[in-house]
PDBML (XML) file of the C-alpha atoms, coordinates in Angstrom:
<?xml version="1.0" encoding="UTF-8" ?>
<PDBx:datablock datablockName="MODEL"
   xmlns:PDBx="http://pdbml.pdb.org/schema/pdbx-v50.xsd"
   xmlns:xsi="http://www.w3.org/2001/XMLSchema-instance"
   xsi:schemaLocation="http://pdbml.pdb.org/schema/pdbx-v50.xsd pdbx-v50.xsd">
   <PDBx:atom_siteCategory>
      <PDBx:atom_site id="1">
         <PDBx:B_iso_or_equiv>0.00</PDBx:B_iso_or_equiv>
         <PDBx:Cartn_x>138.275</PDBx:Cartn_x>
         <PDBx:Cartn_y>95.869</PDBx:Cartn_y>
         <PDBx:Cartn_z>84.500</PDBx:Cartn_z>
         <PDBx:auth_asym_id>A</PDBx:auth_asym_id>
         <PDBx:auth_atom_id>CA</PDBx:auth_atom_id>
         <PDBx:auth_comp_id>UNK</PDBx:auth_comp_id>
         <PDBx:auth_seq_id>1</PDBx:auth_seq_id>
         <PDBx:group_PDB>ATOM</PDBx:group_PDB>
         <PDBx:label_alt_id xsi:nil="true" />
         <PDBx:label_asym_id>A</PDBx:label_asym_id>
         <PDBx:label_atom_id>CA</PDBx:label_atom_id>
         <PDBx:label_comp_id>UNK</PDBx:label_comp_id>
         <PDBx:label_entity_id>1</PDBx:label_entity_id>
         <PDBx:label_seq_id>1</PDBx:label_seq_id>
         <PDBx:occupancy>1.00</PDBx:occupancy>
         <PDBx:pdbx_PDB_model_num>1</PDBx:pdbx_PDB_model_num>
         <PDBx:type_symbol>C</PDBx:type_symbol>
      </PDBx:atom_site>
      <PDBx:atom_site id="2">
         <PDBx:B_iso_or_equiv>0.00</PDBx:B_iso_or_equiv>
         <PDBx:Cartn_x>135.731</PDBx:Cartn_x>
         <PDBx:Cartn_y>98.156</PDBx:Cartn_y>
         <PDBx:Cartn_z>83.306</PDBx:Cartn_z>
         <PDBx:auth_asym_id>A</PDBx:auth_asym_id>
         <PDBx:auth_atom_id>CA</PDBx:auth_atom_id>
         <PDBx:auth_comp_id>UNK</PDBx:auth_comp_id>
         <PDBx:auth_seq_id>2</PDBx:auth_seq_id>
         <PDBx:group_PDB>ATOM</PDBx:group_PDB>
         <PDBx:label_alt_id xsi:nil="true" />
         <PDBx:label_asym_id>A</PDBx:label_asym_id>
         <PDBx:label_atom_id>CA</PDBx:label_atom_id>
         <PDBx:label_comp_id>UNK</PDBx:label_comp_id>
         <PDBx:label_entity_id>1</PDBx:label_entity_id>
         <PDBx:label_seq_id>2</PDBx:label_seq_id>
         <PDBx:occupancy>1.00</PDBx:occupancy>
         <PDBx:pdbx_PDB_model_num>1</PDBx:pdbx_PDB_model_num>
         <PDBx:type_symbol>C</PDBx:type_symbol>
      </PDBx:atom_site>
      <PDBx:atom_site id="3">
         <PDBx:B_iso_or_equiv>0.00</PDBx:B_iso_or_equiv>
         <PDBx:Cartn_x>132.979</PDBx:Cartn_x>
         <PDBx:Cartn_y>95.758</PDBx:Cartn_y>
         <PDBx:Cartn_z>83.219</PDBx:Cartn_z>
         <PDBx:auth_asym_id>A</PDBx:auth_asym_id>
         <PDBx:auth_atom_id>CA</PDBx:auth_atom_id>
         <PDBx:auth_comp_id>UNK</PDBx:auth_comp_id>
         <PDBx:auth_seq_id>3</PDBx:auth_seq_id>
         <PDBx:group_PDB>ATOM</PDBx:group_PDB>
         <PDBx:label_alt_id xsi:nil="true" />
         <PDBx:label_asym_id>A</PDBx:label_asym_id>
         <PDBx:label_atom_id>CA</PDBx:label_atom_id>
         <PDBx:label_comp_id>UNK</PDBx:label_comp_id>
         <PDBx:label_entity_id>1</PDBx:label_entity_id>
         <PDBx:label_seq_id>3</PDBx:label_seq_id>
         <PDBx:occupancy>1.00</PDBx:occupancy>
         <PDBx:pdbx_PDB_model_num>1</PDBx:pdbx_PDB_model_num>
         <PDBx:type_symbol>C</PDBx:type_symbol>
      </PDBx:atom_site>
      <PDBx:atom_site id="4">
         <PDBx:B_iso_or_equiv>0.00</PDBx:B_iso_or_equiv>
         <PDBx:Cartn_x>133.827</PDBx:Cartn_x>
         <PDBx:Cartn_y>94.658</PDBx:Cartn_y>
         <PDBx:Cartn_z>86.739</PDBx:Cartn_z>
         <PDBx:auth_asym_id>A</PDBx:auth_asym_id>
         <PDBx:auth_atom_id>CA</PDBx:auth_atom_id>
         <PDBx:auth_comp_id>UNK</PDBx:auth_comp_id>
         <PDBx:auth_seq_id>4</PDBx:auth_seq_id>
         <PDBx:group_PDB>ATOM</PDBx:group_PDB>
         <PDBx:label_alt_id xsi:nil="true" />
         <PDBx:label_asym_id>A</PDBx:label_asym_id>
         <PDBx:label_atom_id>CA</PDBx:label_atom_id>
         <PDBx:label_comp_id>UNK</PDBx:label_comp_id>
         <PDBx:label_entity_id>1</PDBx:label_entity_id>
         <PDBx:label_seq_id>4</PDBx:label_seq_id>
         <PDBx:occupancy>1.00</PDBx:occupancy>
         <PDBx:pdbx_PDB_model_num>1</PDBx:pdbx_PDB_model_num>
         <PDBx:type_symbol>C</PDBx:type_symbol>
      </PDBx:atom_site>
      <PDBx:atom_site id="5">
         <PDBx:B_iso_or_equiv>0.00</PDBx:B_iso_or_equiv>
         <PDBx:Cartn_x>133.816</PDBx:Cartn_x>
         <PDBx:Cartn_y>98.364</PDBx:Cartn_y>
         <PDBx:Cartn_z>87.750</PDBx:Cartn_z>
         <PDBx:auth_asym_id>A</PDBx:auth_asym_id>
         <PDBx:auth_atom_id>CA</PDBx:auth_atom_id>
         <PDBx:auth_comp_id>UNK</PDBx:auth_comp_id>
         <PDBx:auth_seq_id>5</PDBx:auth_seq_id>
         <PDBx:group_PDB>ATOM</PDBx:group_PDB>
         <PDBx:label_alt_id xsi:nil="true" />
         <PDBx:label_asym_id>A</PDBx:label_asym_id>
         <PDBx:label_atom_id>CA</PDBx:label_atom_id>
         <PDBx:label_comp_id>UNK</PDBx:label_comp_id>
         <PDBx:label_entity_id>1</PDBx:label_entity_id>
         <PDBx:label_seq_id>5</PDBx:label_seq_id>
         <PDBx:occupancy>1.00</PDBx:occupancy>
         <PDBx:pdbx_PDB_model_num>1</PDBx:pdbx_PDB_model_num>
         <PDBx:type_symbol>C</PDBx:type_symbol>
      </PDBx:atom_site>
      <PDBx:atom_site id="6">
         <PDBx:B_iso_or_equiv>0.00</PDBx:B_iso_or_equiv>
         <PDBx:Cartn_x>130.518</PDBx:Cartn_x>
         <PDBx:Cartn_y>98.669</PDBx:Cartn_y>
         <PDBx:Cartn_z>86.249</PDBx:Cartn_z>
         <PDBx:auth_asym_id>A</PDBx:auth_asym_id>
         <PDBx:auth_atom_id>CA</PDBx:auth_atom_id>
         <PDBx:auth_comp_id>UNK</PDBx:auth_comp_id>
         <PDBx:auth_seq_id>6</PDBx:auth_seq_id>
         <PDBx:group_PDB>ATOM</PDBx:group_PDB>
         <PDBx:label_alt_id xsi:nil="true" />
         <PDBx:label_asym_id>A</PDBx:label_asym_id>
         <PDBx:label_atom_id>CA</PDBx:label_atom_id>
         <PDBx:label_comp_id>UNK</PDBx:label_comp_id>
         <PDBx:label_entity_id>1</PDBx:label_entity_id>
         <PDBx:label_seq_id>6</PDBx:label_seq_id>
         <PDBx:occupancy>1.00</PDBx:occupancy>
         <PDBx:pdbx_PDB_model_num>1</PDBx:pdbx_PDB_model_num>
         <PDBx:type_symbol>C</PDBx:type_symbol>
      </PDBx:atom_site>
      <PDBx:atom_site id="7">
         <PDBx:B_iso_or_equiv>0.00</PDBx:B_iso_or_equiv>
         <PDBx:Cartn_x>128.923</PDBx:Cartn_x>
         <PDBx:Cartn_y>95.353</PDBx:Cartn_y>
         <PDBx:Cartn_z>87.899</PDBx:Cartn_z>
         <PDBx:auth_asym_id>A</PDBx:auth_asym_id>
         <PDBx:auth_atom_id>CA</PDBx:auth_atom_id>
         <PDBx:auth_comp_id>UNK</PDBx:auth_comp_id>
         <PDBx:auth_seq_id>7</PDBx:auth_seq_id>
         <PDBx:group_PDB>ATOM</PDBx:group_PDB>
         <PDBx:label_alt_id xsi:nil="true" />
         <PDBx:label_asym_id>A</PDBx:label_asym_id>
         <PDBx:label_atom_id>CA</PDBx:label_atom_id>
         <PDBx:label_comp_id>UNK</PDBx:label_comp_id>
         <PDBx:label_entity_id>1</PDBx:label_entity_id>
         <PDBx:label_seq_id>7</PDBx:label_seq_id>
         <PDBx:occupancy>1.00</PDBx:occupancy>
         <PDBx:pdbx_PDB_model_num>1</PDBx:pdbx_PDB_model_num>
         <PDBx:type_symbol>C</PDBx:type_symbol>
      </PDBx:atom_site>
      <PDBx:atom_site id="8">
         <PDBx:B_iso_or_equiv>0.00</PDBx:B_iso_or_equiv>
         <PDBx:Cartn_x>130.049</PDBx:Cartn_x>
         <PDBx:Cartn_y>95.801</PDBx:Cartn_y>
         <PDBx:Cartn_z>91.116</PDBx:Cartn_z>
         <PDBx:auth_asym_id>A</PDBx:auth_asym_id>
         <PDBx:auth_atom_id>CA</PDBx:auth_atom_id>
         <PDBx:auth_comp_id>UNK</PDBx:auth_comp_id>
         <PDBx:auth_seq_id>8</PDBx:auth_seq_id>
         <PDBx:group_PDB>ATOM</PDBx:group_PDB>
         <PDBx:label_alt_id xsi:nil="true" />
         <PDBx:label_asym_id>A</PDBx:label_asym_id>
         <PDBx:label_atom_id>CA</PDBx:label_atom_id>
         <PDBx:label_comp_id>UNK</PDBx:label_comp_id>
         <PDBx:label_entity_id>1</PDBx:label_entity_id>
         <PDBx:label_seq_id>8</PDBx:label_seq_id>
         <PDBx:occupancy>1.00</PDBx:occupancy>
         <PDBx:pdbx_PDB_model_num>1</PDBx:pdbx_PDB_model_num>
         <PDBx:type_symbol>C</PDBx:type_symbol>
      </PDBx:atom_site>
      <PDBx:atom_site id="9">
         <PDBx:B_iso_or_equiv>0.00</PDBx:B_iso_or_equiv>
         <PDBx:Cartn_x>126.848</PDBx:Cartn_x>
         <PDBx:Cartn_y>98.640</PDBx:Cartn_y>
         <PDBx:Cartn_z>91.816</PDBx:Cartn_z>
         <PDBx:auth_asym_id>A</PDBx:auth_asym_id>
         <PDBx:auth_atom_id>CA</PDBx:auth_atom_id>
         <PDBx:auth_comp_id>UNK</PDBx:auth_comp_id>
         <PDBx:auth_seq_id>9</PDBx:auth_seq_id>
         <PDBx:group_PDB>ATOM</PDBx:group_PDB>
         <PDBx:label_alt_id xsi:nil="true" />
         <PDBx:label_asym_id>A</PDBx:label_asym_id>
         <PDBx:label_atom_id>CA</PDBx:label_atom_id>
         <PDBx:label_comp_id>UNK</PDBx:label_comp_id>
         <PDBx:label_entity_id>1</PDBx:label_entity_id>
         <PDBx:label_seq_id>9</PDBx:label_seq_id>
         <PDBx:occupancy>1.00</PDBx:occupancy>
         <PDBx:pdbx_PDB_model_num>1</PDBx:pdbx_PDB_model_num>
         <PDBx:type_symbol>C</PDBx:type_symbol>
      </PDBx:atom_site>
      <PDBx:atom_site id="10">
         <PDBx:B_iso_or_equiv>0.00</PDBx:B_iso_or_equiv>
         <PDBx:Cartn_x>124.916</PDBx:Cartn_x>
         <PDBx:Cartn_y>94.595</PDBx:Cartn_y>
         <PDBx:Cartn_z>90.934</PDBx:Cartn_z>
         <PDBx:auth_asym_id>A</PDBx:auth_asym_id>
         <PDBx:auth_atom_id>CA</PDBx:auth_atom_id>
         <PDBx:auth_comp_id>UNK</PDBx:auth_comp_id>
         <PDBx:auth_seq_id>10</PDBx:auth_seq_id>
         <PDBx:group_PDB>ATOM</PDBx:group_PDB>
         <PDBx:label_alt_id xsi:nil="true" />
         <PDBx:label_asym_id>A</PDBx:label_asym_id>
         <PDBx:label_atom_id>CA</PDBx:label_atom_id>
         <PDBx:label_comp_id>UNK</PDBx:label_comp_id>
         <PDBx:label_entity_id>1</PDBx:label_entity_id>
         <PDBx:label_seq_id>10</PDBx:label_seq_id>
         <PDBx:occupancy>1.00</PDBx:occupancy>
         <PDBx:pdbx_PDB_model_num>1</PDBx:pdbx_PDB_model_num>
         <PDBx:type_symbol>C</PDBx:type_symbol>
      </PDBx:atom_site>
      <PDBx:atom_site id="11">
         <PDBx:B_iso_or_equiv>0.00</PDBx:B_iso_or_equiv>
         <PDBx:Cartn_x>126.822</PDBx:Cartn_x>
         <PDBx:Cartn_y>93.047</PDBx:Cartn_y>
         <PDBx:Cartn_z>93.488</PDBx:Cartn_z>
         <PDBx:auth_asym_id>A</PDBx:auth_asym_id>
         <PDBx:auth_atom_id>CA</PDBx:auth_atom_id>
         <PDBx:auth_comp_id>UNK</PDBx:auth_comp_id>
         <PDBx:auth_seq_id>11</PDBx:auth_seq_id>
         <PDBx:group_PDB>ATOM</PDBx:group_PDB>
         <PDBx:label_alt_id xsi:nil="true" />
         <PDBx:label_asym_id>A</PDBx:label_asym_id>
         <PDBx:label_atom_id>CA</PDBx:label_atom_id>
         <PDBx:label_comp_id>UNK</PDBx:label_comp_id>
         <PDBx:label_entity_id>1</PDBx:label_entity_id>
         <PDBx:label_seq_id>11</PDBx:label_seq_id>
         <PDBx:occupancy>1.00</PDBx:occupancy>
         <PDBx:pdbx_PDB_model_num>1</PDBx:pdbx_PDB_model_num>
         <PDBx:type_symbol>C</PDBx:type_symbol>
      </PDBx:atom_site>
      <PDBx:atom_site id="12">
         <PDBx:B_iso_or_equiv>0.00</PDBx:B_iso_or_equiv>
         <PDBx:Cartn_x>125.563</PDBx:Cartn_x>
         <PDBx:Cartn_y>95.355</PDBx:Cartn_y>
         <PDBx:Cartn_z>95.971</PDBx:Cartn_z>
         <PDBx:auth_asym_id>A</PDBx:auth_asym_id>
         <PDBx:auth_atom_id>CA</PDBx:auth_atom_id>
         <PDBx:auth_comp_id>UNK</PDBx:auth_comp_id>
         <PDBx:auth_seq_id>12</PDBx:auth_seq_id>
         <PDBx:group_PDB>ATOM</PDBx:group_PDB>
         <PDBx:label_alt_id xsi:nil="true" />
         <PDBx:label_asym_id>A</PDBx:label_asym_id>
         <PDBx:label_atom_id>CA</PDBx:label_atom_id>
         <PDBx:label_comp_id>UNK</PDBx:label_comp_id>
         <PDBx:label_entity_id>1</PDBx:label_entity_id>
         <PDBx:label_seq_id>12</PDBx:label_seq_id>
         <PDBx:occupancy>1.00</PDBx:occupancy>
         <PDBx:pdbx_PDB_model_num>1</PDBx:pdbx_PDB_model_num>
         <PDBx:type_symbol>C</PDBx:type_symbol>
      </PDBx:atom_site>
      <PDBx:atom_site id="13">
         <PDBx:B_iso_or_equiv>0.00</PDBx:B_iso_or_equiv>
         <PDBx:Cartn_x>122.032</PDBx:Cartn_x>
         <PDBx:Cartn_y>94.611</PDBx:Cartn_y>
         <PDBx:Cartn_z>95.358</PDBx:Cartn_z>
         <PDBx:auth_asym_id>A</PDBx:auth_asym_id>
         <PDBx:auth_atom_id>CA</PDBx:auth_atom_id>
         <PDBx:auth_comp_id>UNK</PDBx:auth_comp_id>
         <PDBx:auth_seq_id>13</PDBx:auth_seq_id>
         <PDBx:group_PDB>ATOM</PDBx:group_PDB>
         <PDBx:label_alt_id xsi:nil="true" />
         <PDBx:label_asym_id>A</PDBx:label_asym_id>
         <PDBx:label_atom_id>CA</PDBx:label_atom_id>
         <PDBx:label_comp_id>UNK</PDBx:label_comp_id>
         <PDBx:label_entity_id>1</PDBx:label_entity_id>
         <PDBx:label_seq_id>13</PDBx:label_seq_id>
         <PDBx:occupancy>1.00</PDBx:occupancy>
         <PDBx:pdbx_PDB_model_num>1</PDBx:pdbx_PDB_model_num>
         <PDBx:type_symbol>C</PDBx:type_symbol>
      </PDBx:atom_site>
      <PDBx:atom_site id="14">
         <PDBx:B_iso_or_equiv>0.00</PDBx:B_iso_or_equiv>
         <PDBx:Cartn_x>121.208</PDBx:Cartn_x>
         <PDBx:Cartn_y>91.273</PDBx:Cartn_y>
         <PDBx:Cartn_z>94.017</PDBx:Cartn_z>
         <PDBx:auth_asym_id>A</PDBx:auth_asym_id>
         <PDBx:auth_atom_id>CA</PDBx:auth_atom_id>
         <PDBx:auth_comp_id>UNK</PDBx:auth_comp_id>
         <PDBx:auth_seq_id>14</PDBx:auth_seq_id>
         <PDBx:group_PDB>ATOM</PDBx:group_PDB>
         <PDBx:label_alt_id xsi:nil="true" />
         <PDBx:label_asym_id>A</PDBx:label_asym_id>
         <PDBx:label_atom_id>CA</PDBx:label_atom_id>
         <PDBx:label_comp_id>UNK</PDBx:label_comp_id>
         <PDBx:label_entity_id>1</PDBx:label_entity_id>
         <PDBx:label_seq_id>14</PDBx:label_seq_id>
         <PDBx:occupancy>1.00</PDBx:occupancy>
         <PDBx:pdbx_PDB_model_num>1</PDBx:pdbx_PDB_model_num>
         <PDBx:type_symbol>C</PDBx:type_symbol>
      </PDBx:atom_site>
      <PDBx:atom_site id="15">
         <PDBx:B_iso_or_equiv>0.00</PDBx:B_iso_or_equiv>
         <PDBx:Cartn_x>117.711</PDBx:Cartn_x>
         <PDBx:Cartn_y>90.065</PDBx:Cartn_y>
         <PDBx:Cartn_z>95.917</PDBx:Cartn_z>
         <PDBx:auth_asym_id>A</PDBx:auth_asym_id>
         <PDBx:auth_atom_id>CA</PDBx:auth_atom_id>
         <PDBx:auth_comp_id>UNK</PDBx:auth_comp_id>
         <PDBx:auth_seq_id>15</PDBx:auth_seq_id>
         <PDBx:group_PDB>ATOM</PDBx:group_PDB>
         <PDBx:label_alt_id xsi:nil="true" />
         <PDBx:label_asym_id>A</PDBx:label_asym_id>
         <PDBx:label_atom_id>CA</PDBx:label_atom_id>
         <PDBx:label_comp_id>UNK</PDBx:label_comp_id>
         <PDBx:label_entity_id>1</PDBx:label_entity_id>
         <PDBx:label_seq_id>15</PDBx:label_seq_id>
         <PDBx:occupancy>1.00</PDBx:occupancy>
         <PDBx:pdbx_PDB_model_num>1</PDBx:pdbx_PDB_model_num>
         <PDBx:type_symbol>C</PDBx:type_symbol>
      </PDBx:atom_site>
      <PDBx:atom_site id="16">
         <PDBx:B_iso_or_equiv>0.00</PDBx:B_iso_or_equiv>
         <PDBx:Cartn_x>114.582</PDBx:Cartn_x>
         <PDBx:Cartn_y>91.466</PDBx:Cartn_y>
         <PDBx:Cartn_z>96.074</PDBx:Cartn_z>
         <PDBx:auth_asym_id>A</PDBx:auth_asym_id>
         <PDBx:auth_atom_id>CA</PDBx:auth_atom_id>
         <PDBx:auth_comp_id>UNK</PDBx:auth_comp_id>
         <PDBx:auth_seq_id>16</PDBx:auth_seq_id>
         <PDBx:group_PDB>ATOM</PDBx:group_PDB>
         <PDBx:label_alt_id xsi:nil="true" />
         <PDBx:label_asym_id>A</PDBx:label_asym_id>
         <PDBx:label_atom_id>CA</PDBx:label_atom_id>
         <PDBx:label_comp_id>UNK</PDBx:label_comp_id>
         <PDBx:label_entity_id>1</PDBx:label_entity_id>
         <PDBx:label_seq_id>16</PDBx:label_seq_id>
         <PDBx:occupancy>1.00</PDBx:occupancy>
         <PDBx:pdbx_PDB_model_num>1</PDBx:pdbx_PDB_model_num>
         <PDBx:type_symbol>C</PDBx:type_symbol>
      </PDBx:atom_site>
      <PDBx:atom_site id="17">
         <PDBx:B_iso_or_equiv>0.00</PDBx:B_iso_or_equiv>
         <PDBx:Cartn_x>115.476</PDBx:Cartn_x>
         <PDBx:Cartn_y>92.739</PDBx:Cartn_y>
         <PDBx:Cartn_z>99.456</PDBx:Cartn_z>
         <PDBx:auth_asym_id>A</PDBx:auth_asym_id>
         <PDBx:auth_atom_id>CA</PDBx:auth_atom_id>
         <PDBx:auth_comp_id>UNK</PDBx:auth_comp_id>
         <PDBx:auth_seq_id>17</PDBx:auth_seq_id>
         <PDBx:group_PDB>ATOM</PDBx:group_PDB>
         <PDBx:label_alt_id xsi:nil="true" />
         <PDBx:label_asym_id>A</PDBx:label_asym_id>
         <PDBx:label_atom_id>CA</PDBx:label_atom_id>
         <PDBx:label_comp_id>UNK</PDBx:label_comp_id>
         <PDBx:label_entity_id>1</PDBx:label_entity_id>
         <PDBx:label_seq_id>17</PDBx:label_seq_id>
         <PDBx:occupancy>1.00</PDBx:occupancy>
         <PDBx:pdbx_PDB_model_num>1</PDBx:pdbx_PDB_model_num>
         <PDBx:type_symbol>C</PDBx:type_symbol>
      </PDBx:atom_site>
      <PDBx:atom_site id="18">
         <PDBx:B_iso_or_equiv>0.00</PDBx:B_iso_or_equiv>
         <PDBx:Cartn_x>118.193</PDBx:Cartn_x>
         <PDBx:Cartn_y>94.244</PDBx:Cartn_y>
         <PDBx:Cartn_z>99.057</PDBx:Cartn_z>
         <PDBx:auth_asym_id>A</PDBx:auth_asym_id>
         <PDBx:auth_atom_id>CA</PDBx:auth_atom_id>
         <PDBx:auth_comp_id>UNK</PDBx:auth_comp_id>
         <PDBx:auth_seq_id>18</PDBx:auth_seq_id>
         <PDBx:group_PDB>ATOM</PDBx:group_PDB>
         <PDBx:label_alt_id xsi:nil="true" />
         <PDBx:label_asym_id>A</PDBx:label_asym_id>
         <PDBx:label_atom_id>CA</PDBx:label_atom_id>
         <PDBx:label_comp_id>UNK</PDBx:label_comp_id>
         <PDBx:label_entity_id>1</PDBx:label_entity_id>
         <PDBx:label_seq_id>18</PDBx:label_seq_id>
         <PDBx:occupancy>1.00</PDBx:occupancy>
         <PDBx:pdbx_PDB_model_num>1</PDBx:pdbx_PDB_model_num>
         <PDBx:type_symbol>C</PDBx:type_symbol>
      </PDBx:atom_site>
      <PDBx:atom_site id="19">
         <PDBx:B_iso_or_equiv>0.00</PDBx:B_iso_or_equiv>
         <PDBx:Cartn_x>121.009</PDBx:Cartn_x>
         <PDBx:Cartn_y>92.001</PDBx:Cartn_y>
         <PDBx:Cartn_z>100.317</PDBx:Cartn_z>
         <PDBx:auth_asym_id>A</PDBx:auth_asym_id>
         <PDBx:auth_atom_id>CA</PDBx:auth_atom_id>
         <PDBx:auth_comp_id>UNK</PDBx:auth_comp_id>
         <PDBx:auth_seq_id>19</PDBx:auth_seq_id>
         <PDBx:group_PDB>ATOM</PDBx:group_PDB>
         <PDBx:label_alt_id xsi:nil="true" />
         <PDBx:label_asym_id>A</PDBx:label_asym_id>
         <PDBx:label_atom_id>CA</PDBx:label_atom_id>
         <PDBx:label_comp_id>UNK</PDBx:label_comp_id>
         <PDBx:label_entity_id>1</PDBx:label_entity_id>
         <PDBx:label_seq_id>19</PDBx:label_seq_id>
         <PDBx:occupancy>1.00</PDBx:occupancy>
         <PDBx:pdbx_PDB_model_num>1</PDBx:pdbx_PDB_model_num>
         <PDBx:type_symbol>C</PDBx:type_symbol>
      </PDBx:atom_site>
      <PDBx:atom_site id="20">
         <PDBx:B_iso_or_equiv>0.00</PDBx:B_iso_or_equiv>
         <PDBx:Cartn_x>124.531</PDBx:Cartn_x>
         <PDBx:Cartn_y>92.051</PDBx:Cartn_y>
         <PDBx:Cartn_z>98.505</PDBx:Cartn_z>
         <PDBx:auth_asym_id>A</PDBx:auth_asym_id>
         <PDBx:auth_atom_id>CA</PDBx:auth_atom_id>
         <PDBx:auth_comp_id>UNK</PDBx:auth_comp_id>
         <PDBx:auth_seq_id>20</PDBx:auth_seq_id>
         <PDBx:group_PDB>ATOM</PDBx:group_PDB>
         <PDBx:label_alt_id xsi:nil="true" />
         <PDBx:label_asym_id>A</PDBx:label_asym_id>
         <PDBx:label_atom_id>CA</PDBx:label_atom_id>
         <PDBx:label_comp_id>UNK</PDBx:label_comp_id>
         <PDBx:label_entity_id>1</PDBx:label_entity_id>
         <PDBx:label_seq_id>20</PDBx:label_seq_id>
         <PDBx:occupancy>1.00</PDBx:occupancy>
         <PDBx:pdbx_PDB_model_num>1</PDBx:pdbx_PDB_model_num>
         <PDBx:type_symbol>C</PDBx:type_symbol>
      </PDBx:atom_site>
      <PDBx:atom_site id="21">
         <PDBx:B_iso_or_equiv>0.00</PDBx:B_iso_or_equiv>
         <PDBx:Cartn_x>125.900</PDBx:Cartn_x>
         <PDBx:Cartn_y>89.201</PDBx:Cartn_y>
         <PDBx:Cartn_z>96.591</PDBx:Cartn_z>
         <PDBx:auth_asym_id>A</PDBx:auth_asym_id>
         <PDBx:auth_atom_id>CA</PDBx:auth_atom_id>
         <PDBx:auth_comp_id>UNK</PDBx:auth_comp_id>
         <PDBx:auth_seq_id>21</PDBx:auth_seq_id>
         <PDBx:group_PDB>ATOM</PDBx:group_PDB>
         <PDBx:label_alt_id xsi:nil="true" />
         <PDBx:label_asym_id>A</PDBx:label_asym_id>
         <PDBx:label_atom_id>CA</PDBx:label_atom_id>
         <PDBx:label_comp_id>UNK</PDBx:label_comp_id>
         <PDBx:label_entity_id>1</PDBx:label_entity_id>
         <PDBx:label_seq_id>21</PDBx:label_seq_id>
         <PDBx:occupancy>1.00</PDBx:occupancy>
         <PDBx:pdbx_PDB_model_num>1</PDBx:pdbx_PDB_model_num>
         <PDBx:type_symbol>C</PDBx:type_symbol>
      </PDBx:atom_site>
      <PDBx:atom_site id="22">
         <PDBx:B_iso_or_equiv>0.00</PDBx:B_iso_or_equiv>
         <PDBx:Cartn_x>128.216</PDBx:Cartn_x>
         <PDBx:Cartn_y>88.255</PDBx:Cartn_y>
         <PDBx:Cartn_z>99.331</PDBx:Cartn_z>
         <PDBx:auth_asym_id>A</PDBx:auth_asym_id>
         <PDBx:auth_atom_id>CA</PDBx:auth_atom_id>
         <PDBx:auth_comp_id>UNK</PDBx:auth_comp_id>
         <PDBx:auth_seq_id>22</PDBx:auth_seq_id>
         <PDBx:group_PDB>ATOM</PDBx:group_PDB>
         <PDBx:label_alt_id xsi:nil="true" />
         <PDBx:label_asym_id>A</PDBx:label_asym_id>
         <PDBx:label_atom_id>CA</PDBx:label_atom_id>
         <PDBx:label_comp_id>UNK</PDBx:label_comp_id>
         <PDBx:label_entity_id>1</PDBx:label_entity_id>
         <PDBx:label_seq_id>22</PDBx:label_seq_id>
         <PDBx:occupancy>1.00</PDBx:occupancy>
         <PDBx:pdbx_PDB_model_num>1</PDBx:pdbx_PDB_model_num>
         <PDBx:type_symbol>C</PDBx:type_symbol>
      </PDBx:atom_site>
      <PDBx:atom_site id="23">
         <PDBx:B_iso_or_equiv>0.00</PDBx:B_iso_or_equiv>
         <PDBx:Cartn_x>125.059</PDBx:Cartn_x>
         <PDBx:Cartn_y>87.931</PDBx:Cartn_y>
         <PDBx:Cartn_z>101.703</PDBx:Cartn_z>
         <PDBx:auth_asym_id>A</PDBx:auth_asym_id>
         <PDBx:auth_atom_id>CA</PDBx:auth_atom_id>
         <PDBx:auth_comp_id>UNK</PDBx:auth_comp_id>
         <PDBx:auth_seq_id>23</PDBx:auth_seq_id>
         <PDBx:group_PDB>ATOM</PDBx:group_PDB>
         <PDBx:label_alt_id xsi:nil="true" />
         <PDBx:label_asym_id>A</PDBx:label_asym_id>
         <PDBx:label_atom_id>CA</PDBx:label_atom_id>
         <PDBx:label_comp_id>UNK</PDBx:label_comp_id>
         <PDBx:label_entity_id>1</PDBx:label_entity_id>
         <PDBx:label_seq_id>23</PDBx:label_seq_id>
         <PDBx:occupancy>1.00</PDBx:occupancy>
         <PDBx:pdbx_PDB_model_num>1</PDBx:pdbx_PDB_model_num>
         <PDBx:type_symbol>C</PDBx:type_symbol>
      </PDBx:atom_site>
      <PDBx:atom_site id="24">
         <PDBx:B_iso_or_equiv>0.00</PDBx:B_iso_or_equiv>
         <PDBx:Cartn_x>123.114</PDBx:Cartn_x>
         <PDBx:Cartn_y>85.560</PDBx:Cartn_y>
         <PDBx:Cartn_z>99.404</PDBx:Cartn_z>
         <PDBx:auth_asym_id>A</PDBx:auth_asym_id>
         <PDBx:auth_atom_id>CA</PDBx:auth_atom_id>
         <PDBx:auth_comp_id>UNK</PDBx:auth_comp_id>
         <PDBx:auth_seq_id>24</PDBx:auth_seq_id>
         <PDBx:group_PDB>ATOM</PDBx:group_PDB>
         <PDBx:label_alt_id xsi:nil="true" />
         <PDBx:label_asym_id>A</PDBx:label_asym_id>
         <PDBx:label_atom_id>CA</PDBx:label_atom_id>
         <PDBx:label_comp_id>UNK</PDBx:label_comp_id>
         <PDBx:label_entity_id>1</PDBx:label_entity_id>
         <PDBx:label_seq_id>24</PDBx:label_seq_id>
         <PDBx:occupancy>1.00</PDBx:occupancy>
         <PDBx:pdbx_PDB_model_num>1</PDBx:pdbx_PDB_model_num>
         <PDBx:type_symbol>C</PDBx:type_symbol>
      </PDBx:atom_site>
   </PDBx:atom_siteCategory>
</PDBx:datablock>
């Protein structure tokens, strides 16, 4: 759980614009 707490700031941000994990 803490790794997942820690990755989910990632998840927010994961292209080069800016869009969330969810969005790509």
């Amino acid at each position: 759980p803490d790794l997942v707490e820690y990755l989910k700031g990632f998840l927010d941000n994961v292209t080069i614009d800016g869009k969330s994990f969810d969005h790509f």
